[in-house]
PDB file of N, CA and C in Angstrom:
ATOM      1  N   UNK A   1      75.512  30.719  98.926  1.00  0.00           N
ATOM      2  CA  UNK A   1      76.233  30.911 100.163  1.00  0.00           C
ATOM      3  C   UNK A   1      77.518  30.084 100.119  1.00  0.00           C
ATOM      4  N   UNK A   2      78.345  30.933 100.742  1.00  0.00           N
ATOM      5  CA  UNK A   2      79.698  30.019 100.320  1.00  0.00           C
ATOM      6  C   UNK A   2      80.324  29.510 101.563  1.00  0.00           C
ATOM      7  N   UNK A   3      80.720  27.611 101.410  1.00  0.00           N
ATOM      8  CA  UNK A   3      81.217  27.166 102.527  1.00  0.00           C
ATOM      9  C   UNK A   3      82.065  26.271 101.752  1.00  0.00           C
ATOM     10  N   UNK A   4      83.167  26.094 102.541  1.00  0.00           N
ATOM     11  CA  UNK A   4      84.530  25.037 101.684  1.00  0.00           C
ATOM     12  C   UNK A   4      83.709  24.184 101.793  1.00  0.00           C
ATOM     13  N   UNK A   5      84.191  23.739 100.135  1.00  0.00           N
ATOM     14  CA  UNK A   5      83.753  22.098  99.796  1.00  0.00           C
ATOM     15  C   UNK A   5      82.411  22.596  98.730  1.00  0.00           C
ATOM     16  N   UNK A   6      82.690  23.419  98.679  1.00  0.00           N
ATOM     17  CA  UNK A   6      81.233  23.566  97.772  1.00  0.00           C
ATOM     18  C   UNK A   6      81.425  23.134  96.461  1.00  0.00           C
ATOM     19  N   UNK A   7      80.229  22.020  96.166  1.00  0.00           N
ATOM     20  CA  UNK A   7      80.337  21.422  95.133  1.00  0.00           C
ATOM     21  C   UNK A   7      78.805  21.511  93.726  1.00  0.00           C
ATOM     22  N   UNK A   8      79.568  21.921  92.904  1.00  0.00           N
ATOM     23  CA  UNK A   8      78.521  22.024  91.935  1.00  0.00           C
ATOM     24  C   UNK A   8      78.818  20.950  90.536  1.00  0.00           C
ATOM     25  N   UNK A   9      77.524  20.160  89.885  1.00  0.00           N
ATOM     26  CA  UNK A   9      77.634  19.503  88.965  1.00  0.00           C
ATOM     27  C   UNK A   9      77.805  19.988  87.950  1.00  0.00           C
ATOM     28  N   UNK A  10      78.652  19.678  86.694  1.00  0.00           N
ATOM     29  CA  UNK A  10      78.936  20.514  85.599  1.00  0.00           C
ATOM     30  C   UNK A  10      77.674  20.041  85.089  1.00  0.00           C
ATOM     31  N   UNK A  11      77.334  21.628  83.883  1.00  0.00           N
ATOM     32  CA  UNK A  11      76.087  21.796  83.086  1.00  0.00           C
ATOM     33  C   UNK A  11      76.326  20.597  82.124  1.00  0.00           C
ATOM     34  N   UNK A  12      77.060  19.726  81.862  1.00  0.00           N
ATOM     35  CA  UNK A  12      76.999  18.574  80.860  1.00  0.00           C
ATOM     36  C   UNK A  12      76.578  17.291  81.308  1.00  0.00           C
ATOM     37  N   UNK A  13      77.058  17.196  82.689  1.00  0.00           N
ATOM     38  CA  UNK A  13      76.864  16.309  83.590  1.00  0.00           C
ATOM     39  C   UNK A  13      78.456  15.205  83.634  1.00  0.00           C
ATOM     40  N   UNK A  14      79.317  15.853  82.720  1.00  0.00           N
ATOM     41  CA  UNK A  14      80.554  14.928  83.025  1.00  0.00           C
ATOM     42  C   UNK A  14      81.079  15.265  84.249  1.00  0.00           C
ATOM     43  N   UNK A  15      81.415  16.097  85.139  1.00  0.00           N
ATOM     44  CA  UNK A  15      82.568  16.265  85.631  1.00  0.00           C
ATOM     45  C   UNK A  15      81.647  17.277  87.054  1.00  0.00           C
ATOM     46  N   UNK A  16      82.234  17.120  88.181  1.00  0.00           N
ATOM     47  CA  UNK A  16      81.604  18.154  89.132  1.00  0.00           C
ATOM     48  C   UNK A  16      82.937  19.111  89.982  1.00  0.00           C
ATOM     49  N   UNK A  17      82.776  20.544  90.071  1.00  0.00           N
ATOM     50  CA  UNK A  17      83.430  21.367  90.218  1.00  0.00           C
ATOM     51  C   UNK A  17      83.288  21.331  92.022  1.00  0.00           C
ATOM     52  N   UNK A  18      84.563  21.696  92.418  1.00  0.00           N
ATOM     53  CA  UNK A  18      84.186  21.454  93.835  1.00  0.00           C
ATOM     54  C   UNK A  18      85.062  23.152  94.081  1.00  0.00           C
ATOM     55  N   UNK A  19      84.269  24.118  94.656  1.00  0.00           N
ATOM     56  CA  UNK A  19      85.441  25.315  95.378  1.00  0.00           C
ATOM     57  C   UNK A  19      85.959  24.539  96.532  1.00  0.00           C
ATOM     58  N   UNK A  20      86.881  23.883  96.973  1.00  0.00           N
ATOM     59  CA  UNK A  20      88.070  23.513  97.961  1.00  0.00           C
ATOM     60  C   UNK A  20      88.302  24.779  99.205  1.00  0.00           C
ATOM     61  N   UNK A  21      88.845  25.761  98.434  1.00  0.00           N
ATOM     62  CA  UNK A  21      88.731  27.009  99.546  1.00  0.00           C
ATOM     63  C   UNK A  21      88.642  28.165  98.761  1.00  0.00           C
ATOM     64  N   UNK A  22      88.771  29.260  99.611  1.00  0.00           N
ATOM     65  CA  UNK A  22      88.561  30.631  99.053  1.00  0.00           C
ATOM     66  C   UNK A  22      89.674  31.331 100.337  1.00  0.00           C
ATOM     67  N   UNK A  23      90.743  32.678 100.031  1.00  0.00           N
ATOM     68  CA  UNK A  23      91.068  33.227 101.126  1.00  0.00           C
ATOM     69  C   UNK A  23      91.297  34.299 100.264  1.00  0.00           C
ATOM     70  N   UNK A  24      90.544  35.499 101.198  1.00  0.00           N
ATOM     71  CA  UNK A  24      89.898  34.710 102.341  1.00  0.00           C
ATOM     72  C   UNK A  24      87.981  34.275 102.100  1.00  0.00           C
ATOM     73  N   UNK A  25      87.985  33.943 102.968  1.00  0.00           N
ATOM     74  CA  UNK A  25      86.631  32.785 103.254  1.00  0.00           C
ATOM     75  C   UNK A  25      85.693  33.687 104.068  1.00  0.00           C
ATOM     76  N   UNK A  26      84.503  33.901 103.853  1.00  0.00           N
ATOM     77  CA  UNK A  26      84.010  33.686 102.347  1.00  0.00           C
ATOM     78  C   UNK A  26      84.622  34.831 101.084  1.00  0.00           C
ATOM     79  N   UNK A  27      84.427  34.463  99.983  1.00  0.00           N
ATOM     80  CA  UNK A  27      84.634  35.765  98.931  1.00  0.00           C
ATOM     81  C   UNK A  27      85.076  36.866  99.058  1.00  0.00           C
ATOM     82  N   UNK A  28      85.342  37.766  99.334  1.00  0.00           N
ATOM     83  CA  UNK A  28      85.411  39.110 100.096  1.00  0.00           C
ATOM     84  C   UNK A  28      85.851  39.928  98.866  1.00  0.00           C
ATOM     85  N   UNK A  29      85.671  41.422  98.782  1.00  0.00           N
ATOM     86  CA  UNK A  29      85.921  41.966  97.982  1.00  0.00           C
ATOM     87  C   UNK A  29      87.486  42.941  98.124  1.00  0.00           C
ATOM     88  N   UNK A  30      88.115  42.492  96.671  1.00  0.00           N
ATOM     89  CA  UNK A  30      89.337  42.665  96.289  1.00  0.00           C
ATOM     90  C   UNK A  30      89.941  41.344  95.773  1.00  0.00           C
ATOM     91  N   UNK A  31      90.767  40.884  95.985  1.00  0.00           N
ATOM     92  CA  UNK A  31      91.863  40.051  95.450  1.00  0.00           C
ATOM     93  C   UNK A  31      91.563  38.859  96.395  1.00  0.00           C
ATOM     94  N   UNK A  32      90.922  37.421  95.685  1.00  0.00           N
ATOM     95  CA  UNK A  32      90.746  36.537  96.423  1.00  0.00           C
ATOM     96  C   UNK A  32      91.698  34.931  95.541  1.00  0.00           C
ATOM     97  N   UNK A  33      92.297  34.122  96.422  1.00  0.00           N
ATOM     98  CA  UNK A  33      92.509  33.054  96.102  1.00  0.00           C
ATOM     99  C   UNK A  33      91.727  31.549  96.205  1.00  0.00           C
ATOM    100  N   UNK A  34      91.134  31.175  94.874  1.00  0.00           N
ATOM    101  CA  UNK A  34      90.234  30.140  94.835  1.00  0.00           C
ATOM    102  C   UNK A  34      91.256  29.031  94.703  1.00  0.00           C
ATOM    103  N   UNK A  35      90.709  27.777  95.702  1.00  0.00           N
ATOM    104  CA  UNK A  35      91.448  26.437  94.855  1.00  0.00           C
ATOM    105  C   UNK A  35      90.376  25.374  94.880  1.00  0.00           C
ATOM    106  N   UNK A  36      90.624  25.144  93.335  1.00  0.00           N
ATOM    107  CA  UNK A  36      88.967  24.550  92.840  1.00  0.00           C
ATOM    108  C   UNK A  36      89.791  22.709  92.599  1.00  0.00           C
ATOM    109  N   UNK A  37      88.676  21.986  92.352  1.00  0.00           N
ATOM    110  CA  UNK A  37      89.157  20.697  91.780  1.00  0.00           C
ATOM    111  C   UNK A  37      87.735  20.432  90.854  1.00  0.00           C
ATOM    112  N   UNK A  38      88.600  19.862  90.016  1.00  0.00           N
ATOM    113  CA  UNK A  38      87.794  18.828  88.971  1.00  0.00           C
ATOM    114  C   UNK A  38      87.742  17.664  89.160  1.00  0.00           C
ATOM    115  N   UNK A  39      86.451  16.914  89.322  1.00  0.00           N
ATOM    116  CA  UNK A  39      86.657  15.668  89.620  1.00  0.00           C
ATOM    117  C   UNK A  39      85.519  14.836  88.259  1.00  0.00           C
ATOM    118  N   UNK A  40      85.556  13.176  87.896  1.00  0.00           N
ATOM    119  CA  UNK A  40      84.645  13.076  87.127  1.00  0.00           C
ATOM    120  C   UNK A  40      83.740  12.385  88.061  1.00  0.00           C
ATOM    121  N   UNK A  41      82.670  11.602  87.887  1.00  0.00           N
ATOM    122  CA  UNK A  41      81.407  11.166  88.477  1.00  0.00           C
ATOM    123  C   UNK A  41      81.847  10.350  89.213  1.00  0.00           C
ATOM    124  N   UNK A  42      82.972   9.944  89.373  1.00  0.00           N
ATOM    125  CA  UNK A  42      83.373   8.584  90.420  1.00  0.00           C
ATOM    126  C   UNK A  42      83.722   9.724  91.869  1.00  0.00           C
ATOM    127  N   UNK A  43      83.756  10.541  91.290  1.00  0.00           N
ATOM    128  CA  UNK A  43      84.987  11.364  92.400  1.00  0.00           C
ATOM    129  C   UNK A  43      86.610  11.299  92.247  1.00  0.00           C
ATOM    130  N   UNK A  44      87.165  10.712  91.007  1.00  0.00           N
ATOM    131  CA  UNK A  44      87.901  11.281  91.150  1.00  0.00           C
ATOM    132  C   UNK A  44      88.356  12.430  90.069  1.00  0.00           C
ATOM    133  N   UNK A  45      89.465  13.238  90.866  1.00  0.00           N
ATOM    134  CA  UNK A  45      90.572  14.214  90.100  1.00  0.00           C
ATOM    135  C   UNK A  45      90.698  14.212  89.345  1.00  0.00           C
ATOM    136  N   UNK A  46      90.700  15.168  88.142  1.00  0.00           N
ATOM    137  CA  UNK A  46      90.799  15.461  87.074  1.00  0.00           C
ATOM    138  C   UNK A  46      92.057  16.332  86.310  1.00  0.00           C
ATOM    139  N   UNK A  47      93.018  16.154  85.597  1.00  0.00           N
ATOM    140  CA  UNK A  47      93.724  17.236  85.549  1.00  0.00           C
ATOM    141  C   UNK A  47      92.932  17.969  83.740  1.00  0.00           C
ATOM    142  N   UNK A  48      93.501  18.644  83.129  1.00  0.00           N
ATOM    143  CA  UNK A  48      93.082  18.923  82.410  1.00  0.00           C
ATOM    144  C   UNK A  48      93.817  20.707  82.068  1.00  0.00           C
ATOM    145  N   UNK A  49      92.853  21.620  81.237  1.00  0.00           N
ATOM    146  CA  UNK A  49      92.814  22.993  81.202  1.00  0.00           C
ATOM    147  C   UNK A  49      91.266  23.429  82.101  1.00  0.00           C
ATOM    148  N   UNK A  50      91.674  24.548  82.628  1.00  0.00           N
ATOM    149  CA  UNK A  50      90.627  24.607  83.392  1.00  0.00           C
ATOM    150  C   UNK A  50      90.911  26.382  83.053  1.00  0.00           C
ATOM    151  N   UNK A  51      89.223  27.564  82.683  1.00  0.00           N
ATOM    152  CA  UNK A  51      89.734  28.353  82.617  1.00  0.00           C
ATOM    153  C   UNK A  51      88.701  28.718  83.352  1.00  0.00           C
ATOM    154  N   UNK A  52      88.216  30.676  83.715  1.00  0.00           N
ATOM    155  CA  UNK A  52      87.344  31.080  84.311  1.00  0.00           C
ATOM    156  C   UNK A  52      86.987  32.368  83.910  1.00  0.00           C
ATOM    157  N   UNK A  53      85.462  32.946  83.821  1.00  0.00           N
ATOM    158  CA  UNK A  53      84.980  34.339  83.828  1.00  0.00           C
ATOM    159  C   UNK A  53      84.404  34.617  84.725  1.00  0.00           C
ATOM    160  N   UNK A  54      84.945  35.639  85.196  1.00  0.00           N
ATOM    161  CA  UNK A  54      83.975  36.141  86.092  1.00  0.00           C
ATOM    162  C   UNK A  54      83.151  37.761  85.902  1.00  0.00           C
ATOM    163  N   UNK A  55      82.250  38.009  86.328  1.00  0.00           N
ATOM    164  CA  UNK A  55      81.177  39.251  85.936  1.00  0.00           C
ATOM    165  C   UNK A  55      80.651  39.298  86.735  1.00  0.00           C
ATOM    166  N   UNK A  56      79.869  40.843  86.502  1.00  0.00           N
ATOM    167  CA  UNK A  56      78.701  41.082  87.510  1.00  0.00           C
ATOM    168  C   UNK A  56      77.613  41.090  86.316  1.00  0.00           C
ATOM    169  N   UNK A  57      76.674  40.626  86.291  1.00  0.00           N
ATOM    170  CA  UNK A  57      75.798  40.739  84.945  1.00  0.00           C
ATOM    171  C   UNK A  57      74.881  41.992  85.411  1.00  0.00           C
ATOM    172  N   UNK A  58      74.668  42.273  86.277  1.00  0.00           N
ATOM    173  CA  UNK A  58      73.959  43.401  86.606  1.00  0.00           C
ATOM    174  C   UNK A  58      74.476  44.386  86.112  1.00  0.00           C
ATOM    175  N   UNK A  59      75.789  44.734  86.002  1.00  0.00           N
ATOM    176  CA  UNK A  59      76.490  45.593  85.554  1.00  0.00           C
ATOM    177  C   UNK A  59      77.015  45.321  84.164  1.00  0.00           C
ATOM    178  N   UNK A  60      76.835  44.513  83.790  1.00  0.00           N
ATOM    179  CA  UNK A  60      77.584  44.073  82.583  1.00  0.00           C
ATOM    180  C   UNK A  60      78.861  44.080  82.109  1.00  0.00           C
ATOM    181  N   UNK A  61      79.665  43.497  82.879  1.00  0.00           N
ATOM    182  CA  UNK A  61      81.251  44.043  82.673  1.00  0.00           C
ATOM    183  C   UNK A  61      81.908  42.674  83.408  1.00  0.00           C
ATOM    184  N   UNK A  62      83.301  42.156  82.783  1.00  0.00           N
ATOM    185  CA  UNK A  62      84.108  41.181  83.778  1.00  0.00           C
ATOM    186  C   UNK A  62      84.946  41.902  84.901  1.00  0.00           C
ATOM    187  N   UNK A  63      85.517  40.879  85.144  1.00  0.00           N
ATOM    188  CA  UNK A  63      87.027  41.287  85.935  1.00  0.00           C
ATOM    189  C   UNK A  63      87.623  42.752  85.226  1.00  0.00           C
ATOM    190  N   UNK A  64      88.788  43.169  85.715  1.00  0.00           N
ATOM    191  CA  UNK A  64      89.354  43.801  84.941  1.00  0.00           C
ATOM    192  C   UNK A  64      90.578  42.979  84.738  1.00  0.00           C
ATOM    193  N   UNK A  65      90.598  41.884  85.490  1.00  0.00           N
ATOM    194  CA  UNK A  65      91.893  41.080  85.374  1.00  0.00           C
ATOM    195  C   UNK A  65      91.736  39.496  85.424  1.00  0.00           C
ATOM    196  N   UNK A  66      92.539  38.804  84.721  1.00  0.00           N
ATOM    197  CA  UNK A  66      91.925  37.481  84.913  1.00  0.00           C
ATOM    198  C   UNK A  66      93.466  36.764  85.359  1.00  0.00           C
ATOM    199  N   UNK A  67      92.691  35.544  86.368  1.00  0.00           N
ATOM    200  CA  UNK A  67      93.753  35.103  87.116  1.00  0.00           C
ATOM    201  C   UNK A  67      94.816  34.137  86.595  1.00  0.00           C
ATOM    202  N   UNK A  68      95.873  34.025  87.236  1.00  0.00           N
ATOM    203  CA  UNK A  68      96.443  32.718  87.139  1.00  0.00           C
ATOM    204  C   UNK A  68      96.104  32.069  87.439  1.00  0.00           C
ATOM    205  N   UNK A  69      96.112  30.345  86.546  1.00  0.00           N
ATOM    206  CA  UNK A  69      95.696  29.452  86.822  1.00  0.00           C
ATOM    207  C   UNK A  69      96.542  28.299  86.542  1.00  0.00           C
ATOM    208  N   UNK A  70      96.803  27.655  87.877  1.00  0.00           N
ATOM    209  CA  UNK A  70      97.939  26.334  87.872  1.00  0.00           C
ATOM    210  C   UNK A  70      97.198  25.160  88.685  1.00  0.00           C
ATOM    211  N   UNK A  71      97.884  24.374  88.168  1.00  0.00           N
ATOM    212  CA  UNK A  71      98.005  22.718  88.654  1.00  0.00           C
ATOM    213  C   UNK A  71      98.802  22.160  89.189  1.00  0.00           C
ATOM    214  N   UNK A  72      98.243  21.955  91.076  1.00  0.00           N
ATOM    215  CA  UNK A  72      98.915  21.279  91.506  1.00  0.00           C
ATOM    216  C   UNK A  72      98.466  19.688  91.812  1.00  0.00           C
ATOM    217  N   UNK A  73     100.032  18.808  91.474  1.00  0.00           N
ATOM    218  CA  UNK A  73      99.815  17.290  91.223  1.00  0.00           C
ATOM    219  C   UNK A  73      99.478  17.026  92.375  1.00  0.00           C
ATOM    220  N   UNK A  74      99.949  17.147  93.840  1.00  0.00           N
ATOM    221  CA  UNK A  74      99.994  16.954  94.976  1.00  0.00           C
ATOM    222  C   UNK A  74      98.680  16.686  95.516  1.00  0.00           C
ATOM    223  N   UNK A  75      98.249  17.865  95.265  1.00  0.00           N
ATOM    224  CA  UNK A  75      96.532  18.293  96.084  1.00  0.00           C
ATOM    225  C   UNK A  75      95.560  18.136  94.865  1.00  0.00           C
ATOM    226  N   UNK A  76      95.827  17.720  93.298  1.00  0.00           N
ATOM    227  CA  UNK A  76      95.511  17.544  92.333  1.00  0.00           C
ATOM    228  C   UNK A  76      94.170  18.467  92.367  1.00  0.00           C
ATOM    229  N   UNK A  77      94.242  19.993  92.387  1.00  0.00           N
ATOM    230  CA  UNK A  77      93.236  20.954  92.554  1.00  0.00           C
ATOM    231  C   UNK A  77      93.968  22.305  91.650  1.00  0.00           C
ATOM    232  N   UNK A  78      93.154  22.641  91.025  1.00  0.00           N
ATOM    233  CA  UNK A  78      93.614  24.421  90.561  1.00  0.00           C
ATOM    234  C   UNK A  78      93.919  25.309  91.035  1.00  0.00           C
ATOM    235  N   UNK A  79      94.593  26.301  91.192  1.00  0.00           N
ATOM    236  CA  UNK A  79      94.767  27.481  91.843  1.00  0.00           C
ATOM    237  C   UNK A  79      94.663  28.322  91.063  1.00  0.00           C
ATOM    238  N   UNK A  80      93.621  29.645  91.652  1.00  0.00           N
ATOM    239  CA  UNK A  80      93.515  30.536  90.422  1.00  0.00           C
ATOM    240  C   UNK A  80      93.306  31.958  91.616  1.00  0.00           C
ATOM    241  N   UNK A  81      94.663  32.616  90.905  1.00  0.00           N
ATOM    242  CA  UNK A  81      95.131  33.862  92.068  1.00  0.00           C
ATOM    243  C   UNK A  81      95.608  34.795  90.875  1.00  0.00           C
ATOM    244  N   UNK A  82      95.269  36.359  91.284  1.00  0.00           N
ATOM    245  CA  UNK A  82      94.170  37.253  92.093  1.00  0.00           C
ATOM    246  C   UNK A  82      92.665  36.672  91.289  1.00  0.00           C
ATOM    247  N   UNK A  83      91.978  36.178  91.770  1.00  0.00           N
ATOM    248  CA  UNK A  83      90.595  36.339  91.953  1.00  0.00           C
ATOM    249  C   UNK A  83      89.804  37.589  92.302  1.00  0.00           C
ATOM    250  N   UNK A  84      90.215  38.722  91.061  1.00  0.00           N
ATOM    251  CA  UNK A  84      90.222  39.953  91.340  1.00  0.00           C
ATOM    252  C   UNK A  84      88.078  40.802  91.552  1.00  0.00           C
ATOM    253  N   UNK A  85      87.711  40.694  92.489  1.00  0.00           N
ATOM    254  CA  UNK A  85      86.391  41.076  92.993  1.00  0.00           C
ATOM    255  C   UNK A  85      86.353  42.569  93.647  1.00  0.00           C
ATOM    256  N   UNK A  86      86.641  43.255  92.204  1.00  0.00           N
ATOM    257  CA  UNK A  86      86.759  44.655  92.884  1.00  0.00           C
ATOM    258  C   UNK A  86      85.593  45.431  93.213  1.00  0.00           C
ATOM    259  N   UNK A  87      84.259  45.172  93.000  1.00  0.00           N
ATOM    260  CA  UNK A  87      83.111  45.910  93.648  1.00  0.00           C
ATOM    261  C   UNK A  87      82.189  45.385  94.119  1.00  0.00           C
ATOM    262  N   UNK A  88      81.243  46.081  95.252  1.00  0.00           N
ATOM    263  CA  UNK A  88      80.588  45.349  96.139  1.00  0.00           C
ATOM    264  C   UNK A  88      79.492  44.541  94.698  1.00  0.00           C
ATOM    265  N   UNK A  89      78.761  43.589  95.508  1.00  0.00           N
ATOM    266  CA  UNK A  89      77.366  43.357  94.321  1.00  0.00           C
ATOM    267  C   UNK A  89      77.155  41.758  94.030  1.00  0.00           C
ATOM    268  N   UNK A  90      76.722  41.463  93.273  1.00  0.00           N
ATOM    269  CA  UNK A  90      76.496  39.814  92.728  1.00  0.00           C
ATOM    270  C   UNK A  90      77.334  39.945  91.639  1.00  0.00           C
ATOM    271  N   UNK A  91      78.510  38.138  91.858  1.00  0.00           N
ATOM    272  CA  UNK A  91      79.310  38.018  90.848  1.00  0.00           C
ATOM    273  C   UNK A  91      78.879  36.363  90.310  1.00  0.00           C
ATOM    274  N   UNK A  92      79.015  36.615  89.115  1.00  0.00           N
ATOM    275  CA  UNK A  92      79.032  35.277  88.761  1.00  0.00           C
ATOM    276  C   UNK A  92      80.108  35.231  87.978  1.00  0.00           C
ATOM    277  N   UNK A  93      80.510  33.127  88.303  1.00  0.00           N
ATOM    278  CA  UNK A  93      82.177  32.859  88.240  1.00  0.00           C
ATOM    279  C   UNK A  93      82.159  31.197  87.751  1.00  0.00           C
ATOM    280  N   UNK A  94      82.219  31.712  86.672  1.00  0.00           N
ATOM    281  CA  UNK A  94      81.996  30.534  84.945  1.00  0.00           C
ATOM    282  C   UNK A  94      83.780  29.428  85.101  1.00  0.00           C
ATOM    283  N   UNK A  95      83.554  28.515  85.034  1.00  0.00           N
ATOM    284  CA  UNK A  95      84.531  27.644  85.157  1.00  0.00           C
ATOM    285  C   UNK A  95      84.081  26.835  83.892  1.00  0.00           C
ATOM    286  N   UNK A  96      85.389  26.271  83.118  1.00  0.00           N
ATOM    287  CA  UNK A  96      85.038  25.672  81.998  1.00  0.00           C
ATOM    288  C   UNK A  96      86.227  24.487  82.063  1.00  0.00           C
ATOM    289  N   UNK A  97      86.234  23.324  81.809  1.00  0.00           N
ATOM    290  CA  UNK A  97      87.281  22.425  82.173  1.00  0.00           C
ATOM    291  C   UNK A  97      87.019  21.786  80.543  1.00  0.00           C
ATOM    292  N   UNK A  98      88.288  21.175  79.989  1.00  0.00           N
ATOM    293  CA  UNK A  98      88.352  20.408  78.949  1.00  0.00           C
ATOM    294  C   UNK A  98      89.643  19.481  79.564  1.00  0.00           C
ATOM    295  N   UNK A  99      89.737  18.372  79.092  1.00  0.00           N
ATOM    296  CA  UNK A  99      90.450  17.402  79.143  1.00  0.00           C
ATOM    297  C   UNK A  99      90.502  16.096  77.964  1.00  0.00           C
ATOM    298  N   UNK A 100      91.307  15.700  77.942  1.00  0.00           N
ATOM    299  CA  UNK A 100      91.642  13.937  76.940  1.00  0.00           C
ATOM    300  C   UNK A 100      91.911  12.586  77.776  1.00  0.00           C
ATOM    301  N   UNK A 101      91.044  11.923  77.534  1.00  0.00           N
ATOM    302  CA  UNK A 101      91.180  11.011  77.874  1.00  0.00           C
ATOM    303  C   UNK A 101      91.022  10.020  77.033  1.00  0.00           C
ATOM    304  N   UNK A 102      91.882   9.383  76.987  1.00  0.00           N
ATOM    305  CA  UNK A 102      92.472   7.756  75.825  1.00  0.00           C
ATOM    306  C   UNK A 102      91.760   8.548  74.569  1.00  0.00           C
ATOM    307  N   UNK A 103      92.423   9.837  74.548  1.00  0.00           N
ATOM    308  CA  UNK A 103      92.734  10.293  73.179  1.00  0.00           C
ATOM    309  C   UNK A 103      91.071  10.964  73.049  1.00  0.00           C
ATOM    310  N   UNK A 104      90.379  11.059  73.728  1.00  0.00           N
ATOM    311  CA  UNK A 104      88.721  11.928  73.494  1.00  0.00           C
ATOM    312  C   UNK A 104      88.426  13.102  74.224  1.00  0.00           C
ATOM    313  N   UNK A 105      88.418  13.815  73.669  1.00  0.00           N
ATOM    314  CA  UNK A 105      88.092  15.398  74.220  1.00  0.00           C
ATOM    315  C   UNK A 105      87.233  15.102  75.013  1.00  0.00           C
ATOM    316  N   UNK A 106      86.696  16.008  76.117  1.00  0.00           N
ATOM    317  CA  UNK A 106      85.744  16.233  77.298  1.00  0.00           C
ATOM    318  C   UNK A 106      86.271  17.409  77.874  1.00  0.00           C
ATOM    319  N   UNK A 107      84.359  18.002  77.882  1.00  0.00           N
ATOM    320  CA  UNK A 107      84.424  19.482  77.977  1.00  0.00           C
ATOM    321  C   UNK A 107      82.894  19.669  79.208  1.00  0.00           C
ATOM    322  N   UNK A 108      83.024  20.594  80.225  1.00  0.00           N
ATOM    323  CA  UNK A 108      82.204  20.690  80.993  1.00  0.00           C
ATOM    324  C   UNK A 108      82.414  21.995  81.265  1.00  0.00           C
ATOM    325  N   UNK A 109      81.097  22.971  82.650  1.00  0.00           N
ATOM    326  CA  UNK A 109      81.564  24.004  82.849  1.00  0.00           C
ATOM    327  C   UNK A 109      80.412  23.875  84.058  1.00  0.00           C
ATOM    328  N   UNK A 110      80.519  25.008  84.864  1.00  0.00           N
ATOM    329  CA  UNK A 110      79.507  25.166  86.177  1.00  0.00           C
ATOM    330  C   UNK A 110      80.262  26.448  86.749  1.00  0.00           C
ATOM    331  N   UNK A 111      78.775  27.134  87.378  1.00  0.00           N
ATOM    332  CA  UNK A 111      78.699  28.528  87.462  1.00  0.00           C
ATOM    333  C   UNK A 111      78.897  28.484  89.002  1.00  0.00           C
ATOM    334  N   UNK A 112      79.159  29.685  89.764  1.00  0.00           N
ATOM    335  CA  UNK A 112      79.497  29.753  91.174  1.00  0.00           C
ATOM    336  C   UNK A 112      79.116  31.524  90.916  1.00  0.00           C
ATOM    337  N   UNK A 113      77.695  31.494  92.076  1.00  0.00           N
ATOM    338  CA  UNK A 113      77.326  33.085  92.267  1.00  0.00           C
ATOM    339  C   UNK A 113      77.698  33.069  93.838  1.00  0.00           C
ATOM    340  N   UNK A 114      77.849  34.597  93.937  1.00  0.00           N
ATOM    341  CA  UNK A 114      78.577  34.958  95.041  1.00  0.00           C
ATOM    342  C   UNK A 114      77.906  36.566  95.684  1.00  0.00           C
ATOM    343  N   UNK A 115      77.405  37.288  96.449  1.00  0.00           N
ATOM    344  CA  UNK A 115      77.433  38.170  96.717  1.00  0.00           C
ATOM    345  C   UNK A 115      78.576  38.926  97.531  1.00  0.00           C
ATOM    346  N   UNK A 116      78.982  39.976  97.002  1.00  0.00           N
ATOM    347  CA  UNK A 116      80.236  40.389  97.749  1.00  0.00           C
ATOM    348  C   UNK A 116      79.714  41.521  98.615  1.00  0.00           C
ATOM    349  N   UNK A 117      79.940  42.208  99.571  1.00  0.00           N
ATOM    350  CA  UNK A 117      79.894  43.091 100.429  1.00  0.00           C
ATOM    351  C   UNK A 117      80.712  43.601 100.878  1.00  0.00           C
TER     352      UNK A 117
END
């Protein structure tokens, strides 16, 4: 169920994915704008590469389009627009973050399911 602020722990346990917002709110089907943040276990911000898949596994197929994805320093959160959710159904929405820090790779990822209607 989706409510701003939703926060999930990455499957590695470095880093936890937070959805910030969605518009519109919740998910809705067609063209949605996510702004996600990476943060590490302290809470804070993360910058990094941050990429995403999204699918319906029921159907077996992705997006037909995959979004832009930028970094803003300000709100130190991702933006990733069209968030393209073109049919009704269950989507699942794979986030994968890598980053360096004092020169050491770090790599995490965490899933976000969604029913669209």
């Amino acid at each position: 169920m989706y409510v701003p602020g939703l926060k999930k722990p990455g499957a590695a346990g470095r880093f936890d994915f937070t959805l910030l917002s969605s518009t519109p709110a919740p998910p809705a089907l067609g063209d949605n704008r996510f702004l996600v943040q990476v943060s590490n276990r302290q809470g804070e911000p993360r910058e990094g590469e941050l990429t995403v898949a999204l699918d319906m596994p029921e159907h077996g197929h992705p997006s037909p389009e995959q979004p832009q994805i930028t970094f803003d320093f300000d709100s130190q959160a991702f933006s990733l627009e069209p968030m393209r959710l073109f049919m009704v159904g269950y989507w699942r929405i794979t986030f994968d973050f890598a980053t360096v820090i004092i020169g050491e790779s770090f790599t995490d990822s965490a899933v976000f399911e969604f029913c669209i209607d």
